[in-house]
PDB file of N, CA and C in Angstrom:
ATOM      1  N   UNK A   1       1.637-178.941 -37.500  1.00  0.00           N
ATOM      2  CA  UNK A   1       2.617-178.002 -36.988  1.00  0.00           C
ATOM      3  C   UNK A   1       3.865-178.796 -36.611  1.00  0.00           C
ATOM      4  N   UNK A   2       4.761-178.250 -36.556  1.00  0.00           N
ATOM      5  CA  UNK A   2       6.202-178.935 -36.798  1.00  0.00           C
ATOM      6  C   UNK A   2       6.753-178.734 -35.378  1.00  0.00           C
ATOM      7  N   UNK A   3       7.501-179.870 -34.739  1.00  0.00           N
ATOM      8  CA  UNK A   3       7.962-179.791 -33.439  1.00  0.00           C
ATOM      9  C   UNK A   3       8.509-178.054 -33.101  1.00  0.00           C
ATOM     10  N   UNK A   4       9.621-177.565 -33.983  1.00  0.00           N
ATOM     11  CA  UNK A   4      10.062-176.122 -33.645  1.00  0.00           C
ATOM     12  C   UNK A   4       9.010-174.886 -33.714  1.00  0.00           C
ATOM     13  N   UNK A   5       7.817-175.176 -34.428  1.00  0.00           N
ATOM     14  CA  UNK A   5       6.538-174.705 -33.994  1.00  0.00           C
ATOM     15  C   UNK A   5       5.925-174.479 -32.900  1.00  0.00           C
ATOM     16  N   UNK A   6       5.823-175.742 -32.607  1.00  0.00           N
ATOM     17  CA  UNK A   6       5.132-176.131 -31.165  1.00  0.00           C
ATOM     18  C   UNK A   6       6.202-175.325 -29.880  1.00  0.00           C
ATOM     19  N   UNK A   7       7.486-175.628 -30.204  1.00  0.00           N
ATOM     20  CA  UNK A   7       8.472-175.142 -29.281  1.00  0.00           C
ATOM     21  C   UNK A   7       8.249-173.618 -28.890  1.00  0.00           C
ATOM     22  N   UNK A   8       8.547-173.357 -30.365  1.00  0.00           N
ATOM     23  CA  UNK A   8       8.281-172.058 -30.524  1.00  0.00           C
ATOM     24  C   UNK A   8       7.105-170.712 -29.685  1.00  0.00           C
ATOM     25  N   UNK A   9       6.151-171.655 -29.656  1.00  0.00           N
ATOM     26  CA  UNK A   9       5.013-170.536 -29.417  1.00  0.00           C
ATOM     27  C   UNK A   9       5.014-170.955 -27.977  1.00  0.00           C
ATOM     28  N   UNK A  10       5.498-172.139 -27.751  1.00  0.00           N
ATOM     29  CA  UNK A  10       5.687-172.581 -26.170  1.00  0.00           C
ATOM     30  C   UNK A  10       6.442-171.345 -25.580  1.00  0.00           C
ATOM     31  N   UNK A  11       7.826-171.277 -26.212  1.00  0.00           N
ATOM     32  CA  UNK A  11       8.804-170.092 -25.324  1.00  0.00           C
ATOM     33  C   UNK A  11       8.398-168.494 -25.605  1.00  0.00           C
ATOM     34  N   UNK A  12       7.660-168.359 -26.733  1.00  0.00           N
ATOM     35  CA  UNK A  12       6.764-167.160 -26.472  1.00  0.00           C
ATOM     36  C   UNK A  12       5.143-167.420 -25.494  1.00  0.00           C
ATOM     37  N   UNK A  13       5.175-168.307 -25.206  1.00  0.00           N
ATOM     38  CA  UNK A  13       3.719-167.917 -24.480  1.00  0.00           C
ATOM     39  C   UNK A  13       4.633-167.674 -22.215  1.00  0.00           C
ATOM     40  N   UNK A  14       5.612-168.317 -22.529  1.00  0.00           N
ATOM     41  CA  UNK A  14       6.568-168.430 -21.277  1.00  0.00           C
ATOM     42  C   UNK A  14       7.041-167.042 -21.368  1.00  0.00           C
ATOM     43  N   UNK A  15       7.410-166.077 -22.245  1.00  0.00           N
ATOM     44  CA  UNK A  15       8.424-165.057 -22.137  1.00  0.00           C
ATOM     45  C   UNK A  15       7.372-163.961 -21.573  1.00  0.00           C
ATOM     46  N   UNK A  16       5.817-164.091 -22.603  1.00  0.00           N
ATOM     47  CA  UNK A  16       5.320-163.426 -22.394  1.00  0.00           C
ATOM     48  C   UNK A  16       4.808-163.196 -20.993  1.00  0.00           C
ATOM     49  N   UNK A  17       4.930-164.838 -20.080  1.00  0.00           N
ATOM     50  CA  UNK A  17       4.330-164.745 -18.977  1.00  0.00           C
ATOM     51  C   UNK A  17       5.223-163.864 -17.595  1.00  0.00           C
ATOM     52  N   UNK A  18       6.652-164.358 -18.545  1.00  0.00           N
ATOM     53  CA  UNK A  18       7.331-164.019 -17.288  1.00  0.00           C
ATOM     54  C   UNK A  18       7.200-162.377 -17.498  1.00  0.00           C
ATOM     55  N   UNK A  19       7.265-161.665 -18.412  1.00  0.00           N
ATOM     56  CA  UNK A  19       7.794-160.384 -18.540  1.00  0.00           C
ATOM     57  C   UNK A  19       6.074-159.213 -17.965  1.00  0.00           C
ATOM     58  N   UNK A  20       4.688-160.403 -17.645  1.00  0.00           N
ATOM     59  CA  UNK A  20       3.582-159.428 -17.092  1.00  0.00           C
ATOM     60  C   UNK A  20       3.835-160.300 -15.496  1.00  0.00           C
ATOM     61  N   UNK A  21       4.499-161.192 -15.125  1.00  0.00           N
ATOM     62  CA  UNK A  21       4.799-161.004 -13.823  1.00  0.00           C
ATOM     63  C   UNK A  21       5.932-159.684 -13.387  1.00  0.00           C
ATOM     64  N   UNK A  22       6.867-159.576 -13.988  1.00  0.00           N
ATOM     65  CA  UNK A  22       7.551-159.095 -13.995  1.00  0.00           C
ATOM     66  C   UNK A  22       7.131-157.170 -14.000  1.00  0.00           C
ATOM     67  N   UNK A  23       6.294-156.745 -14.595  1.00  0.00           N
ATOM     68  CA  UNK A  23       5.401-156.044 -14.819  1.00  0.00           C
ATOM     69  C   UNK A  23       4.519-155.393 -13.786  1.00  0.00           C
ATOM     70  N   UNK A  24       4.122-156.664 -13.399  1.00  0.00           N
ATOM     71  CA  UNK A  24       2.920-156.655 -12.019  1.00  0.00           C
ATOM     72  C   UNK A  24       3.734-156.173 -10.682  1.00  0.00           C
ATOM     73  N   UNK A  25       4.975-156.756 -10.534  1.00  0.00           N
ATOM     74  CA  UNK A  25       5.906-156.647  -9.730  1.00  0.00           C
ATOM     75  C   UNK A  25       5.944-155.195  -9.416  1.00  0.00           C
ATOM     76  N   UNK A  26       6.535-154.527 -10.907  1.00  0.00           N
ATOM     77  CA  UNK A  26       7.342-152.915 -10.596  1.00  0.00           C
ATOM     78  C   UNK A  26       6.085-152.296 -10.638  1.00  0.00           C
ATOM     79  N   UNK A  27       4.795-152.730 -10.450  1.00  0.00           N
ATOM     80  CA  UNK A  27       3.710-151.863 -10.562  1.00  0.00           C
ATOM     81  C   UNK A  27       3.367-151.841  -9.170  1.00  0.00           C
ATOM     82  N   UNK A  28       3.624-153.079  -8.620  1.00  0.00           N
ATOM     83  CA  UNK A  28       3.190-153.203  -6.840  1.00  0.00           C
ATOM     84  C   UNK A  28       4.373-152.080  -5.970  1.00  0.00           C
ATOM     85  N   UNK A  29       5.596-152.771  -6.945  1.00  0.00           N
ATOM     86  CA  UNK A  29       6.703-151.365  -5.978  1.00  0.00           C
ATOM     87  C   UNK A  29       5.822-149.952  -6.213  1.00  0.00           C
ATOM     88  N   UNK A  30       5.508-149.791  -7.431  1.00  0.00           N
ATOM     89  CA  UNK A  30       5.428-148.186  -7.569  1.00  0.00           C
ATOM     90  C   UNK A  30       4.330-147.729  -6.803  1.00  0.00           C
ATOM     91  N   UNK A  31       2.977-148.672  -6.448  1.00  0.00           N
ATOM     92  CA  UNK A  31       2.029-147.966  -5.306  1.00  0.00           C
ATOM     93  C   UNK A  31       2.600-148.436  -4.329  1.00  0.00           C
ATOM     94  N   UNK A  32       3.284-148.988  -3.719  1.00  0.00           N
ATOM     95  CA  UNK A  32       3.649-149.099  -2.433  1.00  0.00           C
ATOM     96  C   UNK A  32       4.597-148.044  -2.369  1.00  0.00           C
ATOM     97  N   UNK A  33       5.615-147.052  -3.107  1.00  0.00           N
ATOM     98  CA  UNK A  33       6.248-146.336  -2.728  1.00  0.00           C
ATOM     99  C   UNK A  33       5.200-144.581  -2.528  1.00  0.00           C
ATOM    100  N   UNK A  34       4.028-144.916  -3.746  1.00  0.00           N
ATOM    101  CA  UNK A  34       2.819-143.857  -3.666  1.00  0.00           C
ATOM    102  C   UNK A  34       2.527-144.048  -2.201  1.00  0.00           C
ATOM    103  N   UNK A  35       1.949-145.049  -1.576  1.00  0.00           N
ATOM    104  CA  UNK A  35       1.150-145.207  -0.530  1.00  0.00           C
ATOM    105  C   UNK A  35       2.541-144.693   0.643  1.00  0.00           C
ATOM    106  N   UNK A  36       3.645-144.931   0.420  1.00  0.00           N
ATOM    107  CA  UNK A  36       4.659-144.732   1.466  1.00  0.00           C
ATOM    108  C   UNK A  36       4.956-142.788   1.695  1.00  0.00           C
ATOM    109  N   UNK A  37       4.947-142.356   0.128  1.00  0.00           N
ATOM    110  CA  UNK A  37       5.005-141.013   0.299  1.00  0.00           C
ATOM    111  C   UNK A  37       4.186-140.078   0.594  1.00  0.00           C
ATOM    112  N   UNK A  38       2.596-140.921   0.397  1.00  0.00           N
ATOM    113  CA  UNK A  38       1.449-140.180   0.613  1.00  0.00           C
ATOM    114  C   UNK A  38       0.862-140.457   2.374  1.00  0.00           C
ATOM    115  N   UNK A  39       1.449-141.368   2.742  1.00  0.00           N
ATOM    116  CA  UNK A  39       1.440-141.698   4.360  1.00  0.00           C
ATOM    117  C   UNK A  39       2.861-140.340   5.228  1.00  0.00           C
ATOM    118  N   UNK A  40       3.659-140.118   4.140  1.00  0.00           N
ATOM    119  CA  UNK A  40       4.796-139.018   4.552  1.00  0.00           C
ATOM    120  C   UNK A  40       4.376-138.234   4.772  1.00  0.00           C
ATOM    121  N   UNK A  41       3.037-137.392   3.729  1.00  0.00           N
ATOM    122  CA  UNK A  41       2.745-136.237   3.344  1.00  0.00           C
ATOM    123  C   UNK A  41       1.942-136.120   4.516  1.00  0.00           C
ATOM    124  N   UNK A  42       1.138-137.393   4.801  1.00  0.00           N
ATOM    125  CA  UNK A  42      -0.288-136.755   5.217  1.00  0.00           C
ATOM    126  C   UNK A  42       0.501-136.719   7.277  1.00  0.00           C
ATOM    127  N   UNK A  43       1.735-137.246   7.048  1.00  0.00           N
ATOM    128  CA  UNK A  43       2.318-137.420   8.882  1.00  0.00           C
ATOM    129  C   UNK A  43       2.850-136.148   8.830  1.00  0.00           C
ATOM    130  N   UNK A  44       3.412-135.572   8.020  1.00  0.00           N
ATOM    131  CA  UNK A  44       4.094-134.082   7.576  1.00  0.00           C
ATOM    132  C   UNK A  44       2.972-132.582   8.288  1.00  0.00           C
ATOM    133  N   UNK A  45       2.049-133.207   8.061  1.00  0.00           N
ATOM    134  CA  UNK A  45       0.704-132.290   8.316  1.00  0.00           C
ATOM    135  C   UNK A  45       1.127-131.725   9.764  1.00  0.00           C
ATOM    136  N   UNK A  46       0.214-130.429   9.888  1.00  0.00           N
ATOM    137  CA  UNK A  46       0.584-130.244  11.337  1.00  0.00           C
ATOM    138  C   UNK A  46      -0.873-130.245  11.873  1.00  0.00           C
ATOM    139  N   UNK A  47      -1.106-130.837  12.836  1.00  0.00           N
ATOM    140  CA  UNK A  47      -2.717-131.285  13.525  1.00  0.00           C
ATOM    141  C   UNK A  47      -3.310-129.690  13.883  1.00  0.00           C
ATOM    142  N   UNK A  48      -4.721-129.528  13.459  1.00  0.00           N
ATOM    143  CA  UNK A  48      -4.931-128.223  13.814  1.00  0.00           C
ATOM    144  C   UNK A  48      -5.510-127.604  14.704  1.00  0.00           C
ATOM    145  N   UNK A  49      -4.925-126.160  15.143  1.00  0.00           N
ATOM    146  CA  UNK A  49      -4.847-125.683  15.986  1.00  0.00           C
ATOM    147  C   UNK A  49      -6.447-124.575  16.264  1.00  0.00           C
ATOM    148  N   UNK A  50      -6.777-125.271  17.780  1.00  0.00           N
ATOM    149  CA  UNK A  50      -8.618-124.398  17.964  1.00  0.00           C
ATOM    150  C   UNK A  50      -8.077-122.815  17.881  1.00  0.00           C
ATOM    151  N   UNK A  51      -8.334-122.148  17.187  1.00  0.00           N
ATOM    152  CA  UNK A  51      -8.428-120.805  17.317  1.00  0.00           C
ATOM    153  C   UNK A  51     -10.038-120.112  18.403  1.00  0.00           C
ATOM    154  N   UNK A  52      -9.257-119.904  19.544  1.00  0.00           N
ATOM    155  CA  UNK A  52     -10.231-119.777  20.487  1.00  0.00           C
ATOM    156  C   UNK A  52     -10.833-118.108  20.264  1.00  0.00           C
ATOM    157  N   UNK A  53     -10.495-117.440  19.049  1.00  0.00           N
ATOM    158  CA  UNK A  53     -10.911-116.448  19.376  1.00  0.00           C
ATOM    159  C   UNK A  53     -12.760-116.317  18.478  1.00  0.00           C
ATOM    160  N   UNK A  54     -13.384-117.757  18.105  1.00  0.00           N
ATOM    161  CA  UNK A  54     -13.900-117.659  17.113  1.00  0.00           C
ATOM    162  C   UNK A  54     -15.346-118.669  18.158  1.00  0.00           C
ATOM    163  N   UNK A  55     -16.539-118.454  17.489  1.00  0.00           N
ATOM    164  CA  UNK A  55     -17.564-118.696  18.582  1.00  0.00           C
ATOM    165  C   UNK A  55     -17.858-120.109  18.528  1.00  0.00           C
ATOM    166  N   UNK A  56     -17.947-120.991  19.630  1.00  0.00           N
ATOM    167  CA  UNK A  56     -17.443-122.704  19.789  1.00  0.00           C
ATOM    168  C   UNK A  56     -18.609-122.995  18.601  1.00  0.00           C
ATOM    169  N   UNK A  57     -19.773-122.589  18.501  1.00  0.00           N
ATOM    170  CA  UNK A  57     -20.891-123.138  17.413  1.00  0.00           C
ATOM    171  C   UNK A  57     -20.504-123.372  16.073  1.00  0.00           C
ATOM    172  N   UNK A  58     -19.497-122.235  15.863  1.00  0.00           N
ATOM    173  CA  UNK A  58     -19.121-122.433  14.312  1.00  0.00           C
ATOM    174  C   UNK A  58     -18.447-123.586  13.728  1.00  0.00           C
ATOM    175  N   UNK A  59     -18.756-124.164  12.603  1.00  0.00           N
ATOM    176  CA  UNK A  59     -18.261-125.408  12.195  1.00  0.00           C
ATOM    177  C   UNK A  59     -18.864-126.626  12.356  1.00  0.00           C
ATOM    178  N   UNK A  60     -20.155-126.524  13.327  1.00  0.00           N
ATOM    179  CA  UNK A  60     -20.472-127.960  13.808  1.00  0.00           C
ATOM    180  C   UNK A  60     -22.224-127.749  13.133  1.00  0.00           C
ATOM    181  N   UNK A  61     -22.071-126.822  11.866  1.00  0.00           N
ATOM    182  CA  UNK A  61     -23.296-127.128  11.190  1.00  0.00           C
ATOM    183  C   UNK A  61     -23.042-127.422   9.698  1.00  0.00           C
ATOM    184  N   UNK A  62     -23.317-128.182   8.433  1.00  0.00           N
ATOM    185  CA  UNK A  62     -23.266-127.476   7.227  1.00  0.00           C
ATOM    186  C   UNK A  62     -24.544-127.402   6.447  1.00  0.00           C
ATOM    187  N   UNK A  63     -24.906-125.909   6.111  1.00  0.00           N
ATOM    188  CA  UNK A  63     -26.181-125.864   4.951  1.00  0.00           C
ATOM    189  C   UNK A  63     -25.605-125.798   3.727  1.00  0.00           C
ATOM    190  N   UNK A  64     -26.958-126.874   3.523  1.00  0.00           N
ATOM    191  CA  UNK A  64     -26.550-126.862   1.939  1.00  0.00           C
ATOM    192  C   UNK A  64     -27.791-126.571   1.194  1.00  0.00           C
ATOM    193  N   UNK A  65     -27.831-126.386   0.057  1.00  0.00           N
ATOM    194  CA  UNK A  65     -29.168-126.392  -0.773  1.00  0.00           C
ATOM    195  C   UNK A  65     -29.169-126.905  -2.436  1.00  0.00           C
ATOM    196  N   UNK A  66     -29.977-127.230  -2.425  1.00  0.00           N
ATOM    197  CA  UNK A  66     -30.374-127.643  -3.767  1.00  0.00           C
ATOM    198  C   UNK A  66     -30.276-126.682  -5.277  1.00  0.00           C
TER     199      UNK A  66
END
């Protein structure tokens, strides 16, 4: 293999590296902006309210069946 060979696959094995760092990067922004809007959504919530007109037992069982 001929020196501009060798060069060669050198600056493609470099381009390729930089461009899946590069990659990895805008993939970390994009869940960190998921995790930022889905931390929005879930603070957005409104905490819920006991509806006292309903008998205190309900809710604190679940049946299930097969």
């Amino acid at each position: 293999m001929e020196i501009s060979g060798i060069a060669n696959v050198a600056t493609t094995m470099q381009a390729a590296a930089t461009q899946q760092a590069v990659e990895i990067a805008v993939l970390k922004k994009a869940i960190d902006m998921q995790a930022a809007s889905g931390a929005a959504l879930i603070d957005a919530l409104q905490p819920p309210t006991a509806d006292h007109r309903l008998p205190p037992h309900l809710g604190q069982h679940i049946n299930t069946t097969a």
